[in-house]
Every structure is written in C-alpha cells, then in structure tokens.
Protein backbone atom coordinates (compact mmCIF):
# COMPACT_ATOMS: atom_id res chain seq x y z
CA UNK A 1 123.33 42.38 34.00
CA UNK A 2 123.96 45.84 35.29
CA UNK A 3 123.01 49.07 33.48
CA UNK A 4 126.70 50.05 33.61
CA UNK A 5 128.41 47.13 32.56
CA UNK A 6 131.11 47.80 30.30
CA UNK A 7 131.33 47.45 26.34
CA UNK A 8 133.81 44.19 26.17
CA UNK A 9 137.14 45.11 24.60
CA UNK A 10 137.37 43.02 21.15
CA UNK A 11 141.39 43.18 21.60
CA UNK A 12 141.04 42.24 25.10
CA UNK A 13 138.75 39.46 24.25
CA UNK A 14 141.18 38.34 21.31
CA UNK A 15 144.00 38.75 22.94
CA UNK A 16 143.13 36.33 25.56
CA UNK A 17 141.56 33.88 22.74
CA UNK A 18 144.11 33.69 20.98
CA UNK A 19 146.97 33.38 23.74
CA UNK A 20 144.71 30.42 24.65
CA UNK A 21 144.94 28.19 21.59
CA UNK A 22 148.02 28.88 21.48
CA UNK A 23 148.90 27.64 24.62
CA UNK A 24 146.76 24.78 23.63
CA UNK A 25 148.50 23.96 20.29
CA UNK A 26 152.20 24.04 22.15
CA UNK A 27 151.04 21.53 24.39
CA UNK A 28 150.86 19.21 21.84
CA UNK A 29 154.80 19.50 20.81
CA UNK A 30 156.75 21.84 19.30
CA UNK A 31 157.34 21.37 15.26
CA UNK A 32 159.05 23.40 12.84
CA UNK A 33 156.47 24.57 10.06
CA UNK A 34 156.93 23.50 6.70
CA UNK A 35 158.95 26.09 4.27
CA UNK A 36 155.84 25.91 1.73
CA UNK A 37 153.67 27.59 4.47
CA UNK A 38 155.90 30.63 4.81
CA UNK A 39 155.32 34.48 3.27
CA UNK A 40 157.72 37.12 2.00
CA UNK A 41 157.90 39.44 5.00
CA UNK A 42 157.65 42.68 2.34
CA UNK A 43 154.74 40.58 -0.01
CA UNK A 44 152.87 40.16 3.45
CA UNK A 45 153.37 43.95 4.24
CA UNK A 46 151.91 45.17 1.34
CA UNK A 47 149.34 42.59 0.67
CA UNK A 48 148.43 43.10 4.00
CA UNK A 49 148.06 47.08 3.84
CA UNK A 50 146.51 46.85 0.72
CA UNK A 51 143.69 44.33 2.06
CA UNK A 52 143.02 46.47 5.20
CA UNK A 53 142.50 49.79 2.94
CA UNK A 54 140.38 48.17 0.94
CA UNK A 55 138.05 47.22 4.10
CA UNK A 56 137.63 51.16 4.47
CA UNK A 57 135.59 50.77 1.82
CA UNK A 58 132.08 49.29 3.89
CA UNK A 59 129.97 51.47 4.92
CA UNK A 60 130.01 52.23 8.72
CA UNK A 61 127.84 48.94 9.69
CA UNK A 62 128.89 49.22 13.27
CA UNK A 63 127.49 53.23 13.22
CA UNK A 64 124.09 54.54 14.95
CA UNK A 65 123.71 56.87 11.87
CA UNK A 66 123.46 53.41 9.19
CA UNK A 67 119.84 52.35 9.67
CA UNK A 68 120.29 50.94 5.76
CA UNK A 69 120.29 47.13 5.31
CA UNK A 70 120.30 44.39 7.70
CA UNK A 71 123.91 44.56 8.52
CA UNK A 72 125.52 45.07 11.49
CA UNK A 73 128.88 43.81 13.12
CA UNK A 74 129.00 40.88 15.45
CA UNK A 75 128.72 41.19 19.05
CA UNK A 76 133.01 41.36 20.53
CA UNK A 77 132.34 37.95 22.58
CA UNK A 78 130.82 35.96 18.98
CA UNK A 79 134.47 37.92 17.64
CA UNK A 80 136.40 36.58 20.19
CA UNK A 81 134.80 33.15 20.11
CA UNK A 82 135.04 32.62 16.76
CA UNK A 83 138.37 33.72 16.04
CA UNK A 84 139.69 31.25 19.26
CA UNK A 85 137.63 27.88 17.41
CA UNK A 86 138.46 29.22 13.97
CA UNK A 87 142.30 28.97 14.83
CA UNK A 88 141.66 25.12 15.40
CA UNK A 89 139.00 25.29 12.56
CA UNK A 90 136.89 22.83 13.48
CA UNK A 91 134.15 21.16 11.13
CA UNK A 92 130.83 20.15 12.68
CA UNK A 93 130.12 17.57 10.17
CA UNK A 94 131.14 14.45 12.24
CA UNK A 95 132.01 13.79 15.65
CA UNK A 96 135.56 13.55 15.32
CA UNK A 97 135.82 16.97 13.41
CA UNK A 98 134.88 19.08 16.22
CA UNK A 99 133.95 17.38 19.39
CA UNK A 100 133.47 19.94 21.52
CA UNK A 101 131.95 22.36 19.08
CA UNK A 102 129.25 19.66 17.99
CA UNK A 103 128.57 19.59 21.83
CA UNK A 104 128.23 23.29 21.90
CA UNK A 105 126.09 23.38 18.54
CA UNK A 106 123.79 20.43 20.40
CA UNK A 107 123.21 22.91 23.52
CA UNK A 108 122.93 26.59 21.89
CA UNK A 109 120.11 24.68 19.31
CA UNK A 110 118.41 23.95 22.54
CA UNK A 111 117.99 26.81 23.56
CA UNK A 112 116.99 28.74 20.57
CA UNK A 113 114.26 26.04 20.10
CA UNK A 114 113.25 26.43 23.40
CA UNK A 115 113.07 30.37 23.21
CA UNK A 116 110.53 29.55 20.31
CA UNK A 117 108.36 27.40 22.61
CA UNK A 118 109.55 23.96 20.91
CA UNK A 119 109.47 20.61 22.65
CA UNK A 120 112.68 19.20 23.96
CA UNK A 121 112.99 16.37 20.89
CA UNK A 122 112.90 19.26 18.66
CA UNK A 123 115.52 18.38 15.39
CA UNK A 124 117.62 20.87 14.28
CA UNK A 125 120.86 21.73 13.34
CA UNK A 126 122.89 25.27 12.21
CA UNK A 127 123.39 25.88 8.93
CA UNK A 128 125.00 28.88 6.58
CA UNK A 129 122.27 31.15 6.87
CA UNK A 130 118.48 31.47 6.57
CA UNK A 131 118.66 30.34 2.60
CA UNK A 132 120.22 27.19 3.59
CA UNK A 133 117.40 27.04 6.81
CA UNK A 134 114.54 27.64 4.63
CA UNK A 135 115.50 24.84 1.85
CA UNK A 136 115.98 22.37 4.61
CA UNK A 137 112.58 23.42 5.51
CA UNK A 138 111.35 22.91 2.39
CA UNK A 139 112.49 20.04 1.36
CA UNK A 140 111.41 18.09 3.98
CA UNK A 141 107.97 19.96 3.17
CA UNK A 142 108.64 18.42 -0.25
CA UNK A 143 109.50 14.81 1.09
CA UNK A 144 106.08 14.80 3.40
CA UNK A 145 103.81 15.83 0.39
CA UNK A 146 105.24 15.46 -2.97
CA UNK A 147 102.39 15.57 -4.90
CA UNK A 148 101.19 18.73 -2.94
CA UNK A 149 101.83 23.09 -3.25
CA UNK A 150 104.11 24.65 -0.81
CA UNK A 151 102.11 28.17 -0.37
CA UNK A 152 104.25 31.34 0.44
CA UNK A 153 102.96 34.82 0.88
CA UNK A 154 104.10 37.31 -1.98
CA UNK A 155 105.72 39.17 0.54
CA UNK A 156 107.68 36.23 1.67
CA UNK A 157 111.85 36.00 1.16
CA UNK A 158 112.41 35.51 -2.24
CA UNK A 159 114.77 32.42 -1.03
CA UNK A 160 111.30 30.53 -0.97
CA UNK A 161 110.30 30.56 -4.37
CA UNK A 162 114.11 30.33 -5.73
CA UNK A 163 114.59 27.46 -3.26
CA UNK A 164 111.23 25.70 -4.94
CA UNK A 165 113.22 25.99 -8.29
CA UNK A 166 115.58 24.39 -7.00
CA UNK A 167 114.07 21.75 -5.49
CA UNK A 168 111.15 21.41 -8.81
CA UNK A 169 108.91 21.72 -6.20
CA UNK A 170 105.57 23.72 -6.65
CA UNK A 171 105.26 27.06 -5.17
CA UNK A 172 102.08 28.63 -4.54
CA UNK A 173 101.73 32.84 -4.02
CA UNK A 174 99.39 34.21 -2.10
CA UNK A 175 98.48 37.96 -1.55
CA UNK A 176 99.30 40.17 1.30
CA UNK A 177 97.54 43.49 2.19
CA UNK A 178 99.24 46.82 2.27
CA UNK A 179 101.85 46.18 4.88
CA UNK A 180 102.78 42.98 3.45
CA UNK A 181 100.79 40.36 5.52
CA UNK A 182 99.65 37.41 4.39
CA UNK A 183 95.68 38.06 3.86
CA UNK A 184 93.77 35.22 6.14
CA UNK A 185 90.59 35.08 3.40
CA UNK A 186 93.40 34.29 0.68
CA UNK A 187 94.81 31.47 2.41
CA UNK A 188 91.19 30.28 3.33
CA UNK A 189 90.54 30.08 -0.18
CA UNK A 190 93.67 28.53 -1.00
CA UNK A 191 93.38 25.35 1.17
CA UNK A 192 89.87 24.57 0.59
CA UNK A 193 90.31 24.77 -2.84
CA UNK A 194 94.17 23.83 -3.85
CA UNK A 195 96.48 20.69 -2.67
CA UNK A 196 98.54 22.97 -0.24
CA UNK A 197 100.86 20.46 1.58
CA UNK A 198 102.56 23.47 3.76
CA UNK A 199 102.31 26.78 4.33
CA UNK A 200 105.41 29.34 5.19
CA UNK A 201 104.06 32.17 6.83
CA UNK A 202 107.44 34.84 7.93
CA UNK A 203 107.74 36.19 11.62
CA UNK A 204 108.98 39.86 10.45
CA UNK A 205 109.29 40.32 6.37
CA UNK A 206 112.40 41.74 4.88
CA UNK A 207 110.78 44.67 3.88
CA UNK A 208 108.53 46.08 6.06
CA UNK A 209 109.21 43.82 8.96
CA UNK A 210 105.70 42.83 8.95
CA UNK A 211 104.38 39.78 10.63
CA UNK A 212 102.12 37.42 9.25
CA UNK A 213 98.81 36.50 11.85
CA UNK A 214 100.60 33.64 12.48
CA UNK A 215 98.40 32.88 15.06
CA UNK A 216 95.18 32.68 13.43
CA UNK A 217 96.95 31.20 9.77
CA UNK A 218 98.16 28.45 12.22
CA UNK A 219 93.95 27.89 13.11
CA UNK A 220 93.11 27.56 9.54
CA UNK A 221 95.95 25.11 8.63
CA UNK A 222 95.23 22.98 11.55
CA UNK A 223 91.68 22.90 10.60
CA UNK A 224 92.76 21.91 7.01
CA UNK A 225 95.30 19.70 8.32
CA UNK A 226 97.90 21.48 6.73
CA UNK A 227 102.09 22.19 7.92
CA UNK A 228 103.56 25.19 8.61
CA UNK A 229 106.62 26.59 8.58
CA UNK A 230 107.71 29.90 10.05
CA UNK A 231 110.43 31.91 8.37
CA UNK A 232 111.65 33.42 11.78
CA UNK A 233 114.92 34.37 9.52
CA UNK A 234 115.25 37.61 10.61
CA UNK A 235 112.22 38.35 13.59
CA UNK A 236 112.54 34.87 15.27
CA UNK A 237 114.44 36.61 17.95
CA UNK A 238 112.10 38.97 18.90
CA UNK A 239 110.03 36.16 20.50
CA UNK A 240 111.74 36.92 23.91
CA UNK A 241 109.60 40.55 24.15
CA UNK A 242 106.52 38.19 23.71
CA UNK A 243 107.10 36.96 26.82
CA UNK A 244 104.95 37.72 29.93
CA UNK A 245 107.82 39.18 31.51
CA UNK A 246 109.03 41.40 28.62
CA UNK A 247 108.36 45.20 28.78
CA UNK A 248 105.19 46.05 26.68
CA UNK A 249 106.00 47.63 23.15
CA UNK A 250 103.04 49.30 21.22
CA UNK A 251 101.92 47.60 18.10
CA UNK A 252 104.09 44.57 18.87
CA UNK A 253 102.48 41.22 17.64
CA UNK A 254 103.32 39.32 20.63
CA UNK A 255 100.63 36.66 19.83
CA UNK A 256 101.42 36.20 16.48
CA UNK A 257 105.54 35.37 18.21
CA UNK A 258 103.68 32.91 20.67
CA UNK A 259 102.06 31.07 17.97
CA UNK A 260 105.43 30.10 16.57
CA UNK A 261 105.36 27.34 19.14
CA UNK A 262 102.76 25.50 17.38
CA UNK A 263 104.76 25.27 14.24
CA UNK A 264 106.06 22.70 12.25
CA UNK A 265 109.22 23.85 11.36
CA UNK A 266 111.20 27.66 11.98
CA UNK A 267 114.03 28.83 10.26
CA UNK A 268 116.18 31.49 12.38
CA UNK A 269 119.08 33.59 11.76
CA UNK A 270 121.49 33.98 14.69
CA UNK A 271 123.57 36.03 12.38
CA UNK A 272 120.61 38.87 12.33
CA UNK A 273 119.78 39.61 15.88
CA UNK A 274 121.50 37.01 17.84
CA UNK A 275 124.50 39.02 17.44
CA UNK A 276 126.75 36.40 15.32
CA UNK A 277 129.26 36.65 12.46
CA UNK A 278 128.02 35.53 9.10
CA UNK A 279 126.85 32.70 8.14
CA UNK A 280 124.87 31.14 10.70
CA UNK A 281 121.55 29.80 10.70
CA UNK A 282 119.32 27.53 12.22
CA UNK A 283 116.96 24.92 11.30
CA UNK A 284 114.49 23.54 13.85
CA UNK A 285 111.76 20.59 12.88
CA UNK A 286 109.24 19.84 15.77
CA UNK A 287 109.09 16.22 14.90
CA UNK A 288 112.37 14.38 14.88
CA UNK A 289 111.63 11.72 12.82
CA UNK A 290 112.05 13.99 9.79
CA UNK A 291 115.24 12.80 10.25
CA UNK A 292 114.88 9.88 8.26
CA UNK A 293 114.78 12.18 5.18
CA UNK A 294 118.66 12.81 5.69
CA UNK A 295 119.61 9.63 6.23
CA UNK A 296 123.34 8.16 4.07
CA UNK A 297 126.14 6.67 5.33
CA UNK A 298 129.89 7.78 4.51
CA UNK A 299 132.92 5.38 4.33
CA UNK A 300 135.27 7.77 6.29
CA UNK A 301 133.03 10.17 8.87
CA UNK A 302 130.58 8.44 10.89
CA UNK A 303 132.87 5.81 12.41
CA UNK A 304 134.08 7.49 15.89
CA UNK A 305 131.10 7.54 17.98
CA UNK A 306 127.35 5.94 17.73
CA UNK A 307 125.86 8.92 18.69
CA UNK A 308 124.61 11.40 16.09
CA UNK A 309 126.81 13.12 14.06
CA UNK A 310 125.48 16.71 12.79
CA UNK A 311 125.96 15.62 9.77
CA UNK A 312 123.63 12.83 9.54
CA UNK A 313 120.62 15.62 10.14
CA UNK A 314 122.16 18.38 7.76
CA UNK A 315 122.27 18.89 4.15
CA UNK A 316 125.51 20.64 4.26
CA UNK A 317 128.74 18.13 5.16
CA UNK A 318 131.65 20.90 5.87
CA UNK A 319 130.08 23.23 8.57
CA UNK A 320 132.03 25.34 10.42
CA UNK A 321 132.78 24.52 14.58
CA UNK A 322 133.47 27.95 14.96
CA UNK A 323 129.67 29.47 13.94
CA UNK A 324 128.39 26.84 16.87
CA UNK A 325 131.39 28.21 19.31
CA UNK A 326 130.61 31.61 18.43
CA UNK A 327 126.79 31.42 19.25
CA UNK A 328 127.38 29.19 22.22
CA UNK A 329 129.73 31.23 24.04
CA UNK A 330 127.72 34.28 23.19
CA UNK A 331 124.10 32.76 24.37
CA UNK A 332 126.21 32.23 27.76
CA UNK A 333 127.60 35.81 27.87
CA UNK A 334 123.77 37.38 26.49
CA UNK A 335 121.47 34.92 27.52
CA UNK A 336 117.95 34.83 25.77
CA UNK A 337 116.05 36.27 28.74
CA UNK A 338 112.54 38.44 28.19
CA UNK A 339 114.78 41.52 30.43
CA UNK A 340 118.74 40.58 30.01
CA UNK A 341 120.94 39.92 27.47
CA UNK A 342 119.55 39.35 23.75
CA UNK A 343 115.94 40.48 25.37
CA UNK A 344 117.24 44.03 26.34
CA UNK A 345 118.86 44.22 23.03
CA UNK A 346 115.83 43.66 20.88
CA UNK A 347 113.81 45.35 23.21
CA UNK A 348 116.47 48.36 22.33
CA UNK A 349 115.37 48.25 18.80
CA UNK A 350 111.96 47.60 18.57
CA UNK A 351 111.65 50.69 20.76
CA UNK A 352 113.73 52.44 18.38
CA UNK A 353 111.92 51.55 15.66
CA UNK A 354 109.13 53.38 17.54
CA UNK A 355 110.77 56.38 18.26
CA UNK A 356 111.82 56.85 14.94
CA UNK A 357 108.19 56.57 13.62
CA UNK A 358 107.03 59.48 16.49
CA UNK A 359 110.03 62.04 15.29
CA UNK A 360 108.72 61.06 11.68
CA UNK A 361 105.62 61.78 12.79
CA UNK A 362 106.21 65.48 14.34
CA UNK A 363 108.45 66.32 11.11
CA UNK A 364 106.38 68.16 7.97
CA UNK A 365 109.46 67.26 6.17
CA UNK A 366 108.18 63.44 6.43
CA UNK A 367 105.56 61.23 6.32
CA UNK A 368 105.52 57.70 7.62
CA UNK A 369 103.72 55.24 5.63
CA UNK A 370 102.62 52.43 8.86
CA UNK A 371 103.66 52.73 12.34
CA UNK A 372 106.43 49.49 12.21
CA UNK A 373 105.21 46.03 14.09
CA UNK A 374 109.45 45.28 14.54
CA UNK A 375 112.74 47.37 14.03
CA UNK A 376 111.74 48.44 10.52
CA UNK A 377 110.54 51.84 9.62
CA UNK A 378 109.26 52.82 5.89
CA UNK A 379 108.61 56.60 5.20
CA UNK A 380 108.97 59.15 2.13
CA UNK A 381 109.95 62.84 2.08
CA UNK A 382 106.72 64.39 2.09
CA UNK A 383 106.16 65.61 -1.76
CA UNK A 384 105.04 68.82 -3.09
CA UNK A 385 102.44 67.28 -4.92
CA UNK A 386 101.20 63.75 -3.57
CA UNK A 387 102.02 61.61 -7.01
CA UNK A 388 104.09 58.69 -7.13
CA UNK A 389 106.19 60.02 -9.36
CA UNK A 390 107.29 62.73 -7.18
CA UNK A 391 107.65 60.48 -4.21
CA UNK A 392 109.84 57.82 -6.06
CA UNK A 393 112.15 61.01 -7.05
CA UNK A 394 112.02 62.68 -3.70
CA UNK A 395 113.44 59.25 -2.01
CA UNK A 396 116.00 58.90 -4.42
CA UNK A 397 116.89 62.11 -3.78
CA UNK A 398 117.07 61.86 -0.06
CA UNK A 399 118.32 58.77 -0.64
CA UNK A 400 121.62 59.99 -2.07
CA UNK A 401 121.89 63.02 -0.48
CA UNK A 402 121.92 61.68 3.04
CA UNK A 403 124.31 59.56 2.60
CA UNK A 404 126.77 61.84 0.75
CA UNK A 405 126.30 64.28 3.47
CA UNK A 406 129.91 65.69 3.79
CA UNK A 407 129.59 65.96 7.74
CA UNK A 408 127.51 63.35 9.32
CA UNK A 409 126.36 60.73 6.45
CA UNK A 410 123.02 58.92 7.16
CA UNK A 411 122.65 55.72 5.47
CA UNK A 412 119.03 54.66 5.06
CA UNK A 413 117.79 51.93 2.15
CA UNK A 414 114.92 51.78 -0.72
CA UNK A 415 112.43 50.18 -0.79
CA UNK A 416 110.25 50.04 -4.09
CA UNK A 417 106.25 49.44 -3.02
CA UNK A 418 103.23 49.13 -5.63
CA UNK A 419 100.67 51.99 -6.04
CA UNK A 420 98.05 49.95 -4.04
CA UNK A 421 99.54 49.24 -1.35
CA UNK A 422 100.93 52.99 -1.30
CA UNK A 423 98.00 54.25 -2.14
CA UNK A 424 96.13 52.37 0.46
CA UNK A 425 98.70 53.18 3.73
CA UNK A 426 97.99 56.57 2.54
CA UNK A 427 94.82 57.69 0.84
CA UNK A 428 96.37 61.22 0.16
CA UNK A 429 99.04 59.51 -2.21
CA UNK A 430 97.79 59.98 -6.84
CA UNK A 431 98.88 56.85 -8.41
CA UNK A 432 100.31 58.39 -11.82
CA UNK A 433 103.24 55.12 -11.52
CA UNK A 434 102.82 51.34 -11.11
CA UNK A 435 104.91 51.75 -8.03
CA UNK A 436 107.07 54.37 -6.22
CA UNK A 437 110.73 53.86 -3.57
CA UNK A 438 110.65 54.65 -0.22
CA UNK A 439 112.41 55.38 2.35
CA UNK A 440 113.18 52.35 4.91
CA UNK A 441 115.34 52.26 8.06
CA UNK A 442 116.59 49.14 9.75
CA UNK A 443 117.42 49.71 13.11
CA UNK A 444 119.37 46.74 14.07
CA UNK A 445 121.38 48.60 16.88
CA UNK A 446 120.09 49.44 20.64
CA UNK A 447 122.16 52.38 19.79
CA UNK A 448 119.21 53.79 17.82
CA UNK A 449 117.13 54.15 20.37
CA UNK A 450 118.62 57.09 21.45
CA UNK A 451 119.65 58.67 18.47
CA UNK A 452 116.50 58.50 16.48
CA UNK A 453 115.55 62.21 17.23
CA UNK A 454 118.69 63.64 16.03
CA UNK A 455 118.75 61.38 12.73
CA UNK A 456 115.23 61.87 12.11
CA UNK A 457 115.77 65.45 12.42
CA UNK A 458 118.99 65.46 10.06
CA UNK A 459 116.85 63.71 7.17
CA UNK A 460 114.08 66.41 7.34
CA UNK A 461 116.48 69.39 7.35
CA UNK A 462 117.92 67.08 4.42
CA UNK A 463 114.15 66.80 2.92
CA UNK A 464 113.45 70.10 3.32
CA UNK A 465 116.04 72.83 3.91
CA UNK A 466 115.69 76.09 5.32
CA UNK A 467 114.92 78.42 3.08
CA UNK A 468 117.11 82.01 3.64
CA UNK A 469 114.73 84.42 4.97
C-alpha cells in the first residue's frame, strides 16, 4: 500500500454496507413489519438525542493526545464490516447460523495462527476477548494435567489467577524482576521442584508491556517436559516486526516473538492491535486433538452439515458472525505483512513508544523508569526530593492536571509499582512507601509517532512550569 493512500471514509464505507444488505434482505420479498416492532417517532427523537449526548461523555479514544488505557476505536473497514454482518446478525455457533461468517472465522484464524508460526492443523476458534481466550487455555491445561499447578508470572493478567478460581484449578505465582519479567532461575526452581503441568508466560504485560524470555522459558519447559501457553492478549500482534523482513526497532524482543511458534497454546486479542471492535479474541491450540475436551452434542444445532461446527471447539454457544466478518474483511483490507498493513501499523507504535522514551529522556521535567520493549512507556515527574512519597503525589498530580488541561487535554494512565522494583529501575529513587504511581502511556495509535515530541513536551511544561522571571 502506498504512503498516500487515503483514510477510508466510515460513512462511505457504511453507506455502501448497509445499502448492500439491504438490497440483500429485499430480495428475499417484501413484508410489512409487525406493529409490535415499531417506535414513537418523538420517543425515538429524544431517546435517540439523549443516547448520543451521553456518548460525549468517553474520553477522546480515537485522539493522538490519549496515550491512557488500551483503548482505541476500530479501524473504519472492521466498522463497516461489522455493522453490514451485524444487520443479518449472524451467530457462529453452528453451521446454519452463519454460513458464510463461520467460513470467514475458519480463514482469518488461519492466518493469525500462521502469523504466530503455528502449523496448519492448528485448533482454534474466536472468542469474546482475551478472558474468554485465556480460560479456554486453561482449561484444557486443566483437562491434560489435573492433578498438576498451572504456573503464571506475578506480572501476568490477573484473568489467569481469577480464571483458576474459576475453574478450582491450582495456580502457581512466580516472581518477575523489575520490569515485570518472569525471572528464568524462579521458574527453574519451580519445575524441578513443584508438579507444574503448564506454564503461561505473556508476550507484552499489561503494565509495562514487558515480555517474558519466552524463548529461553520455552528451553526449560521442554527440558522438564512441561506446556506452555503464551498470553499474546495484547503483544501477539507485534510478531509481524519479528520478522526478517520487518524494519529493526531498538530493544525489541524479536526472539522472544519467534519463540511463540513453539508454543502450546496462544491467546490473542484482535480487538487490541488488530484493529477490531470489542469483543474479539482468539484461541489457538497447536494440537487439535484437544478437541476432544469440547466435545457434546445438541438436539437442535449440529444437524445441517457434518463438517465442524464452531461450536463443537468453543466454550461459548452464541458467538457473534459479525466479530469473524469484521476481522476477515479487515485482514484482507490490512493484511498481516512484516512492511504493509497491520505490520506498518505496529511498527508505527512501537517506534512511538521509542520516541516518547528519547523526548522523556531530554526533558529535566521527567524521568523514564525503562526504555519500553513494546508501545508502553512508564515514567514519573522528576521529584524534588527522590522519595516515593513524593513521586506517588507528583503523578497524581500530573496525572490530573494533564488531563484537565483547559486547552489541549493529555490523557495518560497510573500505574502503581512496588519500592523494589522502583527502587531498582532507578537507584536514585528513597523507598519511604511500600510502593509509589507512575506515569504510563499506551501508544496504541501510529498517530503517536509523530506527536510524541509535542506531548512529551506539554507534560513537562505541565511537570514543571516556568517560573516568571
């Protein structure tokens, strides 16, 4: 795709969807709709108006200057998509609830499992989101070893150990160093001398956007004959800039992404960086005869065709046609390619992840706590005195004050990080607290590759203001 290709129109896109179905829906026949099914033409109005105000009340998600949570609006094709399927509202449960949507969810599964380096009879399915992923996961992890531990990091989603509650399955937690890695020696210690059944290690942690060393925990389980599952949730994407052909990006873990290929099981979240509408995840198993572990029968679903019905492989039975459409049509439009499509998108952010770091970097105002491994970037106003306690109330302060900024609001996130691991990113920091908040961006956008100077620079005048001479 060109440089200069043009940002599609979401009412063009719509427009045309929507005209579509339509079409599609007349062909079958004119009918008159039932009375029940009609609204007051003045209740609708104001209903209406109401409900639209009331969305004014998000924060700008779709804005350069939010670099707060992992939120960010859908890319206009997944808009388009999903409003033209979700018209029909098709259900990807069986067959005969969405036909061509299974199809599509068949093909766009494919092809995320075979951006993560997966072998063609790799099982999976969508699902909700990464919660729903990451139980599958689990479960099956369950099913294999009952008797043994599932081991998570402590810097692992906190789905895992709810998910092990729900499932009354045993959930071991392992430490992480200062950036919130799973520690190698700790996991060493943990399989030679615990019944560890599987191990989760996460491609790109919620909070730091760390990366576990995949590749090397994946040596020590092997050796210990031990599973693994990756919790690719939100960095499973990012695989495409491991690629030989991808652009190099300093202090990317592109080995640690390769490794994922090896694993047992990955959880992904095409709702995080594969552009999509929420919910949709993905659950991928390399060995399809997990499978077994869904298998039921239903009276009324599985009856229209003897090939598999998503439902058969899924834990969820209503699953919405439209998620698969969505990601389907969008995968065409943005393929997953190292230098195109989703590749020059994440490429976008991890470099602005970088830049943000180097303007921290040049600013007294600021001082960055680890140069960021993805799109994440953690940071505190630089204190008058180095204590906890004044660095947990400077980032509050900041906090707030950026994004009530009158003129151009920045909306950044906390993050709340014990006094070792503070203390150990940086030496200069006095522990007088258990644990301080900092400061941590999410730059989920391309668009913040090129406005990190100017935001970066807007927070330190924020930090620190000019003092009148």
């Amino acid at each position: 795709m060109s440089d200069d290709a043009p940002y599609p129109s979401v009412d063009a896109l719509l427009h045309r969807a929507l005209e579509h179905v339509e079409e599609w829906e007349q062909s079958w026949g004119a009918f008159d709709r039932h009375p029940s099914l009609g609204v007051d033409p003045d209740r609708l109005d104001r209903v209406f108006g109401e409900y639209l105000e009331r969305l004014e009340g998000n924060y700008p998600f779709h804005h350069p200057r939010y670099a707060g949570q992992m939120l960010k609006p859908p890319h206009p094709v997944a808009v388009a998509a999903y409003a033209a399927a979700q018209r029909i509202n098709p259900n990807n449960h069986a067959l005969d609830g969405g036909p061509p949507t299974s199809q599509m969810e068949q093909e766009a599964v494919a092809e995320l499992a075979h951006m993560l380096g997966l072998p063609d009879e790799t099982l999976g399915h969508l699902t909700g989101g990464g919660t729903v992923a990451n139980l599958e996961a689990l479960w099956v992890a369950r099913e294999l070893h009952p008797d043994a531990s599932i081991a998570v990091s402590a810097d692992a989603h906190y789905t895992h150990e709810r998910m092990g509650r729900v499932l009354d399955a045993d959930v071991t937690s392992l430490p992480t160093d200062a950036r919130g890695r799973l520690r190698l020696d700790a996991l060493e210690d943990a399989l030679q001398h615990e019944s560890i059944g599987t191990v989760v290690l996460t491609a790109g942690t919620t909070g730091l956007g760390s990366v576990d060393p995949i590749a090397d925990a994946l040596a020590l389980c092997r050796d210990h004959g031990v599973r693994v599952h990756v919790d690719a949730a939100y960095g499973g994407f990012f695989r495409l800039m491991a690629d030989d052909a991808a652009p190099t990006v300093e202090g990317f873990p592109a080995r640690d992404f390769v490794a994922i290929e090896q694993a047992d099981s990955v959880a992904i979240d095409p709702h995080k960086h594969g552009l999509q509408p929420y919910g949709c995840g993905c659950i991928l198993f390399r060995d399809p005869a997990v499978g077994r572990f869904y298998k039921h029968d239903s009276p009324y679903t599985y009856f229209t065709s003897d090939d598999l019905h998503l439902g058969e492989i899924s834990l969820e039975c209503s699953r919405a046609g439209a998620a698969a459409g969505a990601l389907w049509c969008t995968l065409r439009a943005l393929p997953l390619a190292p230098t195109d499509g989703v590749g020059a998108i994440v490429g976008a952010c991890l470099r602005a992840a970088r830049a943000w770091a180097d303007h921290i970097r040049k600013r007294d105002a600021l001082t960055l706590l680890t140069p960021p491994e993805t799109d994440i970037v953690a940071y505190v106003p630089t204190p008058d005195a180095p204590t906890l306690s004044a660095i947990d109330a400077a980032s509050q302060s900041l906090f707030e004050r950026a994004m009530d900024d009158p003129d151009e609001p920045v909306f950044t996130s906390l993050y709340r990080l014990p006094a070792e691991a503070l203390t150990t990113l940086c030496p200069q920091f006095e522990a007088d607290q258990d644990e301080a908040a900092v400061l941590r961006s999410v730059l989920m956008k391309p668009e913040h590759e090129t406005c990190a100077a100017d935001v970066v620079d807007q927070l330190a005048t924020l930090a620190r203001p000019p003092t009148d001479a």
